[in-house]
PDB file of N, CA and C in Angstrom:
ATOM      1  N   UNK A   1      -6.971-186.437  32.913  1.00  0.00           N
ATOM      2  CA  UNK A   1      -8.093-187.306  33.152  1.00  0.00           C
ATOM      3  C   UNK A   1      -8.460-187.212  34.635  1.00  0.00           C
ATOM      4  N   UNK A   2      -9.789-186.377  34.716  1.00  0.00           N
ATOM      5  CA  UNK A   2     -10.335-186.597  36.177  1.00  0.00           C
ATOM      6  C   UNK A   2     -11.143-188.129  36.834  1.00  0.00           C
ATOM      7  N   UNK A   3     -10.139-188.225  37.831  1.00  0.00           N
ATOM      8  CA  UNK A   3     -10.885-189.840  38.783  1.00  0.00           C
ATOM      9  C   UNK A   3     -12.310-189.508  38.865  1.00  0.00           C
ATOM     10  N   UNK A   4     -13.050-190.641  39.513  1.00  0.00           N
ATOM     11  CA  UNK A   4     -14.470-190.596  39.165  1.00  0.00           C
ATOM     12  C   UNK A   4     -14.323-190.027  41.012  1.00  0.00           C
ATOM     13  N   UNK A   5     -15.813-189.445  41.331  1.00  0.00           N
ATOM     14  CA  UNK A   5     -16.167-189.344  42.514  1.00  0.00           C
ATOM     15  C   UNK A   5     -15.950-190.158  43.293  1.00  0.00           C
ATOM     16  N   UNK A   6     -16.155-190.496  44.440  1.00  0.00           N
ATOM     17  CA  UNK A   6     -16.395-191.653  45.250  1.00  0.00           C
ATOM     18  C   UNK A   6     -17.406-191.100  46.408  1.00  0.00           C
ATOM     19  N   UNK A   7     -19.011-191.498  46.680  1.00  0.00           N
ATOM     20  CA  UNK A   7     -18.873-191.450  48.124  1.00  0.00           C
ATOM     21  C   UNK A   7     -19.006-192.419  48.833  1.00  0.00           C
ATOM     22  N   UNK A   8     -18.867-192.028  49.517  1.00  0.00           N
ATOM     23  CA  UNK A   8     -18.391-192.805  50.668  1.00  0.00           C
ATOM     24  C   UNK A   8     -19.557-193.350  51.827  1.00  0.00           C
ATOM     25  N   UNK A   9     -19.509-194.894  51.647  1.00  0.00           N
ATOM     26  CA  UNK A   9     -20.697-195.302  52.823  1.00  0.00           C
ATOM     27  C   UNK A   9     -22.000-195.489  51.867  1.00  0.00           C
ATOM     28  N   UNK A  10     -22.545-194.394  50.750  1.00  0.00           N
ATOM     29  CA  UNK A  10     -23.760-194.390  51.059  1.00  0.00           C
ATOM     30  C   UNK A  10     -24.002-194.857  49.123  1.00  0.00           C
ATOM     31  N   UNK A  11     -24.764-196.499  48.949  1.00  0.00           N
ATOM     32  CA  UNK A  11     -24.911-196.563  48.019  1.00  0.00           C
ATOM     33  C   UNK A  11     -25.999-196.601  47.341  1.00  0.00           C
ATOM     34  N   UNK A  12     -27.375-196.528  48.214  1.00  0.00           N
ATOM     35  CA  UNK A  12     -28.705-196.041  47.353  1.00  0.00           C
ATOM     36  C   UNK A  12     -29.332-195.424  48.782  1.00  0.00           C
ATOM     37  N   UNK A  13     -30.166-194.327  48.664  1.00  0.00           N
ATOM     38  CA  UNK A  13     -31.419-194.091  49.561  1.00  0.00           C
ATOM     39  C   UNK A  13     -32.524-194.050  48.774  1.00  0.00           C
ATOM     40  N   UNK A  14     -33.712-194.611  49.714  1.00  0.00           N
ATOM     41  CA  UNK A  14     -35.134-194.989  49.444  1.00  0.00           C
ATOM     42  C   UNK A  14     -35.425-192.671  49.728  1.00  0.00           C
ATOM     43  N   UNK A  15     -34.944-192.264  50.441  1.00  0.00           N
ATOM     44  CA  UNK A  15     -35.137-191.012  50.989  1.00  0.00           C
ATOM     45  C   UNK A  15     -35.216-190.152  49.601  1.00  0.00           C
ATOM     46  N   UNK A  16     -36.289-189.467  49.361  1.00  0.00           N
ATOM     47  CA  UNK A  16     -36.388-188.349  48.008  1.00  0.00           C
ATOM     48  C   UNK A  16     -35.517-187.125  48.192  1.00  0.00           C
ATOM     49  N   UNK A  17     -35.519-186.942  49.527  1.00  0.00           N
ATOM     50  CA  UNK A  17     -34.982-186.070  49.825  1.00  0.00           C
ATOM     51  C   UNK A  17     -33.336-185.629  49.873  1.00  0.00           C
ATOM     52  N   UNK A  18     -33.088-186.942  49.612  1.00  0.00           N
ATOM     53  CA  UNK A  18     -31.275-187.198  50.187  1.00  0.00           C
ATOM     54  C   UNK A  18     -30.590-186.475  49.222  1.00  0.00           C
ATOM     55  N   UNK A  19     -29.575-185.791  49.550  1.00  0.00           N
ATOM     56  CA  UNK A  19     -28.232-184.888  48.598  1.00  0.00           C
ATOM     57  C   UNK A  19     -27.073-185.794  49.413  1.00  0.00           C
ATOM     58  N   UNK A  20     -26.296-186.356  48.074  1.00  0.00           N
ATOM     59  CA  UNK A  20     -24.683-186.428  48.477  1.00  0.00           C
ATOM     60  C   UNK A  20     -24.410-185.051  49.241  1.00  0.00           C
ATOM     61  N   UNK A  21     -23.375-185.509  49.725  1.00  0.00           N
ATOM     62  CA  UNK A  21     -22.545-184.356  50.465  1.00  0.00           C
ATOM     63  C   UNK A  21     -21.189-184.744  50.331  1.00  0.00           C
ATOM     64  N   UNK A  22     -20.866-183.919  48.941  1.00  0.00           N
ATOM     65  CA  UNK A  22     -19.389-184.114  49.311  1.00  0.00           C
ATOM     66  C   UNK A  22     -18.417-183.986  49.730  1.00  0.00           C
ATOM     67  N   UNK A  23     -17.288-184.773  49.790  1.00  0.00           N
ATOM     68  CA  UNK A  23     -15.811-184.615  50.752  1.00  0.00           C
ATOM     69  C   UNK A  23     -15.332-182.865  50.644  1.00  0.00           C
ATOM     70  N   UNK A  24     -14.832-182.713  51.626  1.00  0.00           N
ATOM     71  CA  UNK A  24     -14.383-181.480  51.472  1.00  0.00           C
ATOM     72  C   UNK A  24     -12.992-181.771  50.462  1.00  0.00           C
ATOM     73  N   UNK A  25     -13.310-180.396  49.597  1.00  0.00           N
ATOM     74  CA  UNK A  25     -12.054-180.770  47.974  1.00  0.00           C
ATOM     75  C   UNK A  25     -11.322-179.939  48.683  1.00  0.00           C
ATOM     76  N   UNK A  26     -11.206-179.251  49.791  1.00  0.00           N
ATOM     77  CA  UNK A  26     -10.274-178.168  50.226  1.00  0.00           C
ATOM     78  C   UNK A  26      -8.808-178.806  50.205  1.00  0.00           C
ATOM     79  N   UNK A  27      -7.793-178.412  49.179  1.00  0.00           N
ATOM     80  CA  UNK A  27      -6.754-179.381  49.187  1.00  0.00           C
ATOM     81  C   UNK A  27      -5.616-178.599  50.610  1.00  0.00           C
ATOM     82  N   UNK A  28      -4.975-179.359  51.113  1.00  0.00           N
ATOM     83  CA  UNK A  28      -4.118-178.498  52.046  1.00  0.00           C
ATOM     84  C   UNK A  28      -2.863-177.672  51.488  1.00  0.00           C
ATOM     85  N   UNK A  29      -2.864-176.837  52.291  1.00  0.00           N
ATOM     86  CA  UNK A  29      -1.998-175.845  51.401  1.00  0.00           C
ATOM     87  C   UNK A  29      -0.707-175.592  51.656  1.00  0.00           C
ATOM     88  N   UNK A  30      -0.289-175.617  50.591  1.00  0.00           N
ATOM     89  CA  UNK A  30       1.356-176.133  50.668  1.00  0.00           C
ATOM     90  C   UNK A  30       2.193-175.009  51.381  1.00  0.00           C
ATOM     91  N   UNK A  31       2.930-175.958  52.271  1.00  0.00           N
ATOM     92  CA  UNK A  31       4.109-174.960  53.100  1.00  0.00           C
ATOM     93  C   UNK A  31       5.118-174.480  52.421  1.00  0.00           C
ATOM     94  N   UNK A  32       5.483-173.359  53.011  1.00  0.00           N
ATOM     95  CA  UNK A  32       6.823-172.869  52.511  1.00  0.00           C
ATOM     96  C   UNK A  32       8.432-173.632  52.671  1.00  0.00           C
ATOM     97  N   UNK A  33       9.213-173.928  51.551  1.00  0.00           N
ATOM     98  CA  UNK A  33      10.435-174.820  51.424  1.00  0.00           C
ATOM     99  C   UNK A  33      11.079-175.024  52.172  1.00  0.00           C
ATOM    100  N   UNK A  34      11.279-173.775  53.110  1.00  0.00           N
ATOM    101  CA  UNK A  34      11.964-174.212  54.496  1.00  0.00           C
ATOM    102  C   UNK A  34      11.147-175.192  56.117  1.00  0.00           C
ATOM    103  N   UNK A  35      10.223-175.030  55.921  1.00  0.00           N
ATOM    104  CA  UNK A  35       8.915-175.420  56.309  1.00  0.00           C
ATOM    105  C   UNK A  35       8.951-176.928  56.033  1.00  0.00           C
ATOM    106  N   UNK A  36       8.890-177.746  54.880  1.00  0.00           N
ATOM    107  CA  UNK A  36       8.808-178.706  54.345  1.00  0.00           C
ATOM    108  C   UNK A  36      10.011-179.565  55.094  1.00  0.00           C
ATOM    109  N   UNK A  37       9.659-180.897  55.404  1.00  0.00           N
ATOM    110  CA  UNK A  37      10.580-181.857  56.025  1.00  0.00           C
ATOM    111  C   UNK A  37      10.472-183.205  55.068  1.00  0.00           C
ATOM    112  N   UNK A  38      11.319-183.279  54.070  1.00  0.00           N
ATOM    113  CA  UNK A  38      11.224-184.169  52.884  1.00  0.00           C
ATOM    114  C   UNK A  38      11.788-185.685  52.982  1.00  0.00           C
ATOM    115  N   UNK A  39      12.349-186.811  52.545  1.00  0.00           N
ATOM    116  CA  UNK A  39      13.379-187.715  52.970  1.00  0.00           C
ATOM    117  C   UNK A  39      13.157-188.460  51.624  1.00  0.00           C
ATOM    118  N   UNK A  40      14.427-188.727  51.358  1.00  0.00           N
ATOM    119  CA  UNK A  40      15.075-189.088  50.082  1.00  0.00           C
ATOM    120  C   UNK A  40      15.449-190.675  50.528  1.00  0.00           C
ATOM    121  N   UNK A  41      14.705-191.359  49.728  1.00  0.00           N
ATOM    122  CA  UNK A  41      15.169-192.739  49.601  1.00  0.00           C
ATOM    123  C   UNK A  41      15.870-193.316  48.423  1.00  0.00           C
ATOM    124  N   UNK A  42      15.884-194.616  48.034  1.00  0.00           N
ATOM    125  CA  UNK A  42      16.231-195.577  47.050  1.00  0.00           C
ATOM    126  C   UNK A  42      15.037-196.500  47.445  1.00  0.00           C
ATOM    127  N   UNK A  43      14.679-197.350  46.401  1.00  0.00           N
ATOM    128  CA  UNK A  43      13.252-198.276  46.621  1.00  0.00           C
ATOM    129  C   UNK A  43      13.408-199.140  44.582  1.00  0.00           C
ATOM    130  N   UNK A  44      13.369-200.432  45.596  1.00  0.00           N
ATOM    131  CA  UNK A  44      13.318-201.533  44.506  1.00  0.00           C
ATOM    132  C   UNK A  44      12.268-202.290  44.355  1.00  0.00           C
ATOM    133  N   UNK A  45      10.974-202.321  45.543  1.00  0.00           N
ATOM    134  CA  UNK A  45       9.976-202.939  45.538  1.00  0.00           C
ATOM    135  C   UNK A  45       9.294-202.718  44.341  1.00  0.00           C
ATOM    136  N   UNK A  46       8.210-204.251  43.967  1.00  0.00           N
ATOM    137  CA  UNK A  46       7.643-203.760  42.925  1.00  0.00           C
ATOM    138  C   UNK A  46       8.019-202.932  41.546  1.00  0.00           C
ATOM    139  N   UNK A  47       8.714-202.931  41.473  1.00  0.00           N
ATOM    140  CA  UNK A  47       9.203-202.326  40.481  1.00  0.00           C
ATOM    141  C   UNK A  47      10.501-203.060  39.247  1.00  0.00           C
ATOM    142  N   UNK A  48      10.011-204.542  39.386  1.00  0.00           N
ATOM    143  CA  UNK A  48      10.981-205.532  38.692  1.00  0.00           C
ATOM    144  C   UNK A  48      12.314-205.297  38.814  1.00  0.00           C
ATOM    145  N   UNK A  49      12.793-204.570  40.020  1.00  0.00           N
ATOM    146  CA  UNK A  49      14.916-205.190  40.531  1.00  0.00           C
ATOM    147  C   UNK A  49      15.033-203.643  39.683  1.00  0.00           C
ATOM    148  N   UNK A  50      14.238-202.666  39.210  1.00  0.00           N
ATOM    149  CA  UNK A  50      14.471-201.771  38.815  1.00  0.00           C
ATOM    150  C   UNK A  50      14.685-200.854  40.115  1.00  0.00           C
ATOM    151  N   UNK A  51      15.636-199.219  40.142  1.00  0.00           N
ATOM    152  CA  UNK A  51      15.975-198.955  41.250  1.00  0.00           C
ATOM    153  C   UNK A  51      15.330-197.846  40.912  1.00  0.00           C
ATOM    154  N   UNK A  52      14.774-196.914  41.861  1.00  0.00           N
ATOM    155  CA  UNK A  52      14.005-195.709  41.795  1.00  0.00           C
ATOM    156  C   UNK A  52      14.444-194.630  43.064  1.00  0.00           C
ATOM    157  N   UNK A  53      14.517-193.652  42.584  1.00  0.00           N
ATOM    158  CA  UNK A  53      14.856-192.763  43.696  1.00  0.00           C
ATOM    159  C   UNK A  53      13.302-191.533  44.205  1.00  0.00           C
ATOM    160  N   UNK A  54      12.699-192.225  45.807  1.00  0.00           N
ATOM    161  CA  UNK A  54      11.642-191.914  45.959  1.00  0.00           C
ATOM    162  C   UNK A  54      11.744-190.365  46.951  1.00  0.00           C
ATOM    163  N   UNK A  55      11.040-189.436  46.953  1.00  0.00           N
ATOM    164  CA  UNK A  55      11.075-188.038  47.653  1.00  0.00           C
ATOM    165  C   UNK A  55       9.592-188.610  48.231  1.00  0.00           C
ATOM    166  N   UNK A  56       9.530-188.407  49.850  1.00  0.00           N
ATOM    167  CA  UNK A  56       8.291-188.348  50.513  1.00  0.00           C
ATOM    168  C   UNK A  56       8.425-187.172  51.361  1.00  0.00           C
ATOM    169  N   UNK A  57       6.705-186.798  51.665  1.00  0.00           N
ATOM    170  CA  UNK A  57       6.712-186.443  53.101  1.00  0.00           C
ATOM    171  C   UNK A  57       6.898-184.882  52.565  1.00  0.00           C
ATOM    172  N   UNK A  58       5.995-184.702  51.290  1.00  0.00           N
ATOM    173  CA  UNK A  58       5.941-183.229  50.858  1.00  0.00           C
ATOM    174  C   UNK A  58       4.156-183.047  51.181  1.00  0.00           C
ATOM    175  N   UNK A  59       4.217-181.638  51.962  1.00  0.00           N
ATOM    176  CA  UNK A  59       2.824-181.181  52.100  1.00  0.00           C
ATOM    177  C   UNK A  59       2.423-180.151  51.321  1.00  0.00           C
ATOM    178  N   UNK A  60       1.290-180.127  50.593  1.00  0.00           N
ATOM    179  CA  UNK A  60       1.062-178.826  49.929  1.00  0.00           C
ATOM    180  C   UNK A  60       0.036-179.723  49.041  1.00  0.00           C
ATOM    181  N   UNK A  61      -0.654-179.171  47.806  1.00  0.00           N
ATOM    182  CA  UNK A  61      -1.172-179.158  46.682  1.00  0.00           C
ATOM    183  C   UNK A  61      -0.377-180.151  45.757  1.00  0.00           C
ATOM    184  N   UNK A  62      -2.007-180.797  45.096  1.00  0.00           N
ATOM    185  CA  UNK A  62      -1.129-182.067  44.031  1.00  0.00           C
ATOM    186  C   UNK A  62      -0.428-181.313  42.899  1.00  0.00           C
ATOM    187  N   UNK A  63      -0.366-179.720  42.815  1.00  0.00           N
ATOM    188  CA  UNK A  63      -0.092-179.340  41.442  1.00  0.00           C
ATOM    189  C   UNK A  63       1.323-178.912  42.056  1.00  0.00           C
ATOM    190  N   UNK A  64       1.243-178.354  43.178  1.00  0.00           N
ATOM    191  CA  UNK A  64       2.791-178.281  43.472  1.00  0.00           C
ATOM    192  C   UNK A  64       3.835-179.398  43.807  1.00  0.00           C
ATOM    193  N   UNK A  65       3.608-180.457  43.678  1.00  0.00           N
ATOM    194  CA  UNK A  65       3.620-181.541  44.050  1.00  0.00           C
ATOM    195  C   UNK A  65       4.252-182.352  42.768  1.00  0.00           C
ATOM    196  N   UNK A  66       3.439-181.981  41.657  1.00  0.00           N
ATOM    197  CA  UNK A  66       3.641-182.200  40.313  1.00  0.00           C
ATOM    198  C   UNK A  66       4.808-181.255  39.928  1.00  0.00           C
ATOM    199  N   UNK A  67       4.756-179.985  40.220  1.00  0.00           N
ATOM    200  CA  UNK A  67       5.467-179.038  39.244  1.00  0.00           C
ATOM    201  C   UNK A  67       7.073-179.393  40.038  1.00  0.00           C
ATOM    202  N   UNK A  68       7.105-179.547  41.285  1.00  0.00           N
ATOM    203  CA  UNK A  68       8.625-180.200  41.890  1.00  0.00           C
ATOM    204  C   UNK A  68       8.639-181.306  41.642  1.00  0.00           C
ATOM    205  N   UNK A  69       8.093-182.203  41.071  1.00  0.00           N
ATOM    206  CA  UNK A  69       8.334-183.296  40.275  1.00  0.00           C
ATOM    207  C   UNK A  69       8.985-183.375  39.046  1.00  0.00           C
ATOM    208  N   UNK A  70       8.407-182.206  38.324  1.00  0.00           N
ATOM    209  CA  UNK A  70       8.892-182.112  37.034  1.00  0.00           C
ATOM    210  C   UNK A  70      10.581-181.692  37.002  1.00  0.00           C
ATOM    211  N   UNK A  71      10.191-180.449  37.654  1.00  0.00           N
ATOM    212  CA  UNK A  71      11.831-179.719  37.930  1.00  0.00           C
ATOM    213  C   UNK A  71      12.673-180.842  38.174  1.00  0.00           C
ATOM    214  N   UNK A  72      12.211-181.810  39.527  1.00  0.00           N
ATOM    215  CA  UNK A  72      13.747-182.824  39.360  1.00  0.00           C
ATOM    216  C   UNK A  72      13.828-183.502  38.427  1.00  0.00           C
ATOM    217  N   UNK A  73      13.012-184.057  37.559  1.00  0.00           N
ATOM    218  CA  UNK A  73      12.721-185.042  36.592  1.00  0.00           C
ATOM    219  C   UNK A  73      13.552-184.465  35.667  1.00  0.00           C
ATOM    220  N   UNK A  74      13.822-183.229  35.282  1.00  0.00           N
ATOM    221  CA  UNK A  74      14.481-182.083  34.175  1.00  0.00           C
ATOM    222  C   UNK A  74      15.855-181.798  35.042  1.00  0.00           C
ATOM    223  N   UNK A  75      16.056-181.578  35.920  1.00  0.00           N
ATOM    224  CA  UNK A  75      17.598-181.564  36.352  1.00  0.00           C
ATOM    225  C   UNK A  75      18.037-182.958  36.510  1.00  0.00           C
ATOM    226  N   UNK A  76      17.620-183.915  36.646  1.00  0.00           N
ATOM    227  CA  UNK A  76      18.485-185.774  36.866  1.00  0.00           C
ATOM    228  C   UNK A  76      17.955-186.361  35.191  1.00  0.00           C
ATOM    229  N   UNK A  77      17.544-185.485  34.107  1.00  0.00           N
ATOM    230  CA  UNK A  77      17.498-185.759  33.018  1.00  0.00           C
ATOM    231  C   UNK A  77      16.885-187.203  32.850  1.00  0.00           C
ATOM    232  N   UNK A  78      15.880-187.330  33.336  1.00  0.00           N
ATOM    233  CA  UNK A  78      15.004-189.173  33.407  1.00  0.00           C
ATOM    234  C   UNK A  78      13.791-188.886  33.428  1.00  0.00           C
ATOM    235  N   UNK A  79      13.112-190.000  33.943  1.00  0.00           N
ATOM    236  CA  UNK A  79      11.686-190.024  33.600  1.00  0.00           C
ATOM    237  C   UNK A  79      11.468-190.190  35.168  1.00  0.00           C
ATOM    238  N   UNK A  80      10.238-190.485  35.445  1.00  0.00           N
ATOM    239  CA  UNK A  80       9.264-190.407  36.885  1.00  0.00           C
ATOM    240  C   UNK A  80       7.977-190.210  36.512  1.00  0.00           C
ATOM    241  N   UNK A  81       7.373-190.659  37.808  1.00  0.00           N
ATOM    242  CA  UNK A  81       6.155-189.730  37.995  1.00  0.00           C
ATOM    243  C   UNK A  81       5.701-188.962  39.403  1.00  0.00           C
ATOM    244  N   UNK A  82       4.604-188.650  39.824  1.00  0.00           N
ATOM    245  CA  UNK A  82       4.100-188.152  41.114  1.00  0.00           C
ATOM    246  C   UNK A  82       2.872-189.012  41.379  1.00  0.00           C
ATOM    247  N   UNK A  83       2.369-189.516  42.878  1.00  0.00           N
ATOM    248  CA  UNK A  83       1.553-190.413  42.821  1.00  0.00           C
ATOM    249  C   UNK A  83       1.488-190.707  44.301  1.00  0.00           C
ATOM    250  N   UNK A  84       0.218-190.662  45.033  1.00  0.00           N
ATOM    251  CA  UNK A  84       0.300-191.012  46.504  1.00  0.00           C
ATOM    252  C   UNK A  84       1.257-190.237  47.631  1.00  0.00           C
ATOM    253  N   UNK A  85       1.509-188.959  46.900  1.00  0.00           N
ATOM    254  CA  UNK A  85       2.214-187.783  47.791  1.00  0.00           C
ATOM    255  C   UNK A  85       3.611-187.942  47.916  1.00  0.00           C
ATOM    256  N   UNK A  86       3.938-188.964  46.916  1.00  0.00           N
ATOM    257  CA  UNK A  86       5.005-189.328  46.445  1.00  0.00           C
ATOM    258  C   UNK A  86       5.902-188.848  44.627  1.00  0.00           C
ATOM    259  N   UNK A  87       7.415-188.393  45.478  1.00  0.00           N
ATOM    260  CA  UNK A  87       7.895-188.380  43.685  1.00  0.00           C
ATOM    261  C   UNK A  87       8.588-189.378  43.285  1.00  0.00           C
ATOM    262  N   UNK A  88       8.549-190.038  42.156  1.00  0.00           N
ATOM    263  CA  UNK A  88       9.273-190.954  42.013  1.00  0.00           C
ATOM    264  C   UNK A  88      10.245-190.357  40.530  1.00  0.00           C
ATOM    265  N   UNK A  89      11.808-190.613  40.825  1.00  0.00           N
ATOM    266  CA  UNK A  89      12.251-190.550  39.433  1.00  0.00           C
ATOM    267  C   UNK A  89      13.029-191.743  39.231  1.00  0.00           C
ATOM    268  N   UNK A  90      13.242-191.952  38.334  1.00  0.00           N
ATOM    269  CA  UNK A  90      13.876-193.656  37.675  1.00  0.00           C
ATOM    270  C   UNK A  90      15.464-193.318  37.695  1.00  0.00           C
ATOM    271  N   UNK A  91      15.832-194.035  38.716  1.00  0.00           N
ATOM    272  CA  UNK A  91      17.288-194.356  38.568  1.00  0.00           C
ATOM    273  C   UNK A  91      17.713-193.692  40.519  1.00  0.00           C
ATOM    274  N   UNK A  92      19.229-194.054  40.516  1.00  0.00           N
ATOM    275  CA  UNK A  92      20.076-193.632  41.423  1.00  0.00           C
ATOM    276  C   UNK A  92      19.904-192.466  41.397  1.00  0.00           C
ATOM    277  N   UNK A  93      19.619-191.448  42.101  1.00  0.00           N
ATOM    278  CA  UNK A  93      19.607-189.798  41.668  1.00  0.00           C
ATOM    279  C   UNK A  93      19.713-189.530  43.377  1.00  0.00           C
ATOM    280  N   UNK A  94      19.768-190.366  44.376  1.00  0.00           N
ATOM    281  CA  UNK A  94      18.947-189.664  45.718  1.00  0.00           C
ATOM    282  C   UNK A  94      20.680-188.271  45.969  1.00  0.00           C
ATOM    283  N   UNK A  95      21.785-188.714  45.794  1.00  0.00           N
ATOM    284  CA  UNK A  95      22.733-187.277  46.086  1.00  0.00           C
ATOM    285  C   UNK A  95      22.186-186.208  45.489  1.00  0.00           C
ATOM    286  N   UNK A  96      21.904-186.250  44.177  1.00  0.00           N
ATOM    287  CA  UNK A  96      21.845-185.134  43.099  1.00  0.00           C
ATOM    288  C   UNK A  96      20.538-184.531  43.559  1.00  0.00           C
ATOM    289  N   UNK A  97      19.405-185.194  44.107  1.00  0.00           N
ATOM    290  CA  UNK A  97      18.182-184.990  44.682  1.00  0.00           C
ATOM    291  C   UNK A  97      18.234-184.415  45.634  1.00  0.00           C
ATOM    292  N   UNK A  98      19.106-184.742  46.621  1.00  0.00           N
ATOM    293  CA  UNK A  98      19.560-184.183  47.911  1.00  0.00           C
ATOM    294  C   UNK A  98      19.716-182.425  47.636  1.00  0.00           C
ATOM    295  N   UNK A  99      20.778-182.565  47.180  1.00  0.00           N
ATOM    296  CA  UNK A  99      21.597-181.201  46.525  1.00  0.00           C
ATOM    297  C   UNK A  99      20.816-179.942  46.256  1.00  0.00           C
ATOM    298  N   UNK A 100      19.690-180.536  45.358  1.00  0.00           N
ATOM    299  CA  UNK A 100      18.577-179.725  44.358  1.00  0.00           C
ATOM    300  C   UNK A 100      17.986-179.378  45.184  1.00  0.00           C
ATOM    301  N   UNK A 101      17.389-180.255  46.525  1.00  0.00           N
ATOM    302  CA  UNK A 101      16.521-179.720  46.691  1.00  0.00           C
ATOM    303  C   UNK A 101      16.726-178.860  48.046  1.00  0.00           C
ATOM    304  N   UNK A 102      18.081-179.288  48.724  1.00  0.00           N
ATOM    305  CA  UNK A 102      19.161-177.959  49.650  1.00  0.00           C
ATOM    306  C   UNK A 102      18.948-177.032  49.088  1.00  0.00           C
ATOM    307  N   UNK A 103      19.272-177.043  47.842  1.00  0.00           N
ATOM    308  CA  UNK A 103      19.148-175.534  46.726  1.00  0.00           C
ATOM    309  C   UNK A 103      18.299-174.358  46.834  1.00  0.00           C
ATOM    310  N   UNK A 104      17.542-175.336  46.635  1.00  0.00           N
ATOM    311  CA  UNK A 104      15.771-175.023  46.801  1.00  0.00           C
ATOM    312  C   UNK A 104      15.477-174.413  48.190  1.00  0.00           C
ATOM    313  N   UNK A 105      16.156-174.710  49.289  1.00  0.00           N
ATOM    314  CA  UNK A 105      15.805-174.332  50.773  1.00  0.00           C
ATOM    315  C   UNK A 105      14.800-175.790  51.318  1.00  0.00           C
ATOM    316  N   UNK A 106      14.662-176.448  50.615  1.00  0.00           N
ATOM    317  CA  UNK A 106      13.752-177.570  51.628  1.00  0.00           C
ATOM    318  C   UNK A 106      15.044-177.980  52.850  1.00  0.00           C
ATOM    319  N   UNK A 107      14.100-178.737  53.842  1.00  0.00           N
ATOM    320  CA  UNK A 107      14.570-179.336  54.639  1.00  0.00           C
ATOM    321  C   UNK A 107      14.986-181.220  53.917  1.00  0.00           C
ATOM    322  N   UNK A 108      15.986-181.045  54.078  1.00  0.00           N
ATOM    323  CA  UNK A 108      15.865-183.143  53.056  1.00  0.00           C
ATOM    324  C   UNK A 108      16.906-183.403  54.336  1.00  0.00           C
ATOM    325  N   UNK A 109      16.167-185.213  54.422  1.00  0.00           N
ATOM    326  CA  UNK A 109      17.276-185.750  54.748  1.00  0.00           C
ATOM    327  C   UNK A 109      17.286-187.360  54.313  1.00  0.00           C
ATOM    328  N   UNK A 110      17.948-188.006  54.366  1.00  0.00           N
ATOM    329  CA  UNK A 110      18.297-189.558  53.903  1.00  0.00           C
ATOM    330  C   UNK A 110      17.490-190.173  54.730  1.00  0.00           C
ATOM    331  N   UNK A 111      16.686-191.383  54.122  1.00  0.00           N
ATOM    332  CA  UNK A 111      16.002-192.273  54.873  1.00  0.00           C
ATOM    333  C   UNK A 111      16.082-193.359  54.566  1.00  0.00           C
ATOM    334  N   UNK A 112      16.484-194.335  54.785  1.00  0.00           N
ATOM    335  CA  UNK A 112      16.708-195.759  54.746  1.00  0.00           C
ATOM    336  C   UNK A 112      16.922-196.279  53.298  1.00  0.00           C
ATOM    337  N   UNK A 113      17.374-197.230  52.883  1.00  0.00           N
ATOM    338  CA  UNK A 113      17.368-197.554  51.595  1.00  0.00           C
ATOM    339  C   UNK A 113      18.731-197.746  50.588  1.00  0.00           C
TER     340      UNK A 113
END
């Protein structure tokens, strides 16, 4: 399901002439794993006393973004999602997260929580 447009600022012109101009869709392009500086939390906010293990601070494309979402979601055998440049998977996982994603060559390190 694609989000609706948004622009931005401008909600009617009297002008015949006027064209939206839209945001640049140029998504930024994802660095290479060693490149990447990640940090592995724990996070209970919002989330009813439920505990979640959050990955931030990944740059690249929402699809790559998604597809290393999935992979941990399939090695810590749980559910999650991806959302706000954020991964989230459900439960205690941040060691096993750690590990995977050493594996992987990212840069990870522990951040508060």
């Amino acid at each position: 399901m694609k989000k609706k447009q948004r622009y931005s600022g401008i909600v009617y012109s009297t002008d015949e002439t006027f064209a939206y101009q839209e945001a640049n869709s140029d998504e930024t392009e994802t660095l290479p794993n060693h490149k990447q500086q990640l940090r592995v939390m724990l996070d209970k906010k919002m989330r009813g006393g439920k505990t979640v293990t959050l990955v931030t601070g990944f740059v690249g494309t929402v699809d790559d973004l998604d597809a290393l979402g999935k992979k941990l979601k399939q090695k810590c055998g749980v559910g999650g999602s991806t959302k706000d440049g954020e991964i989230i998977i459900q439960g205690d996982f941040k060691q096993r997260i750690l590990q995977l994603l050493s594996d992987e060559g990212y840069r990870v390190k522990l951040a508060g929580g």
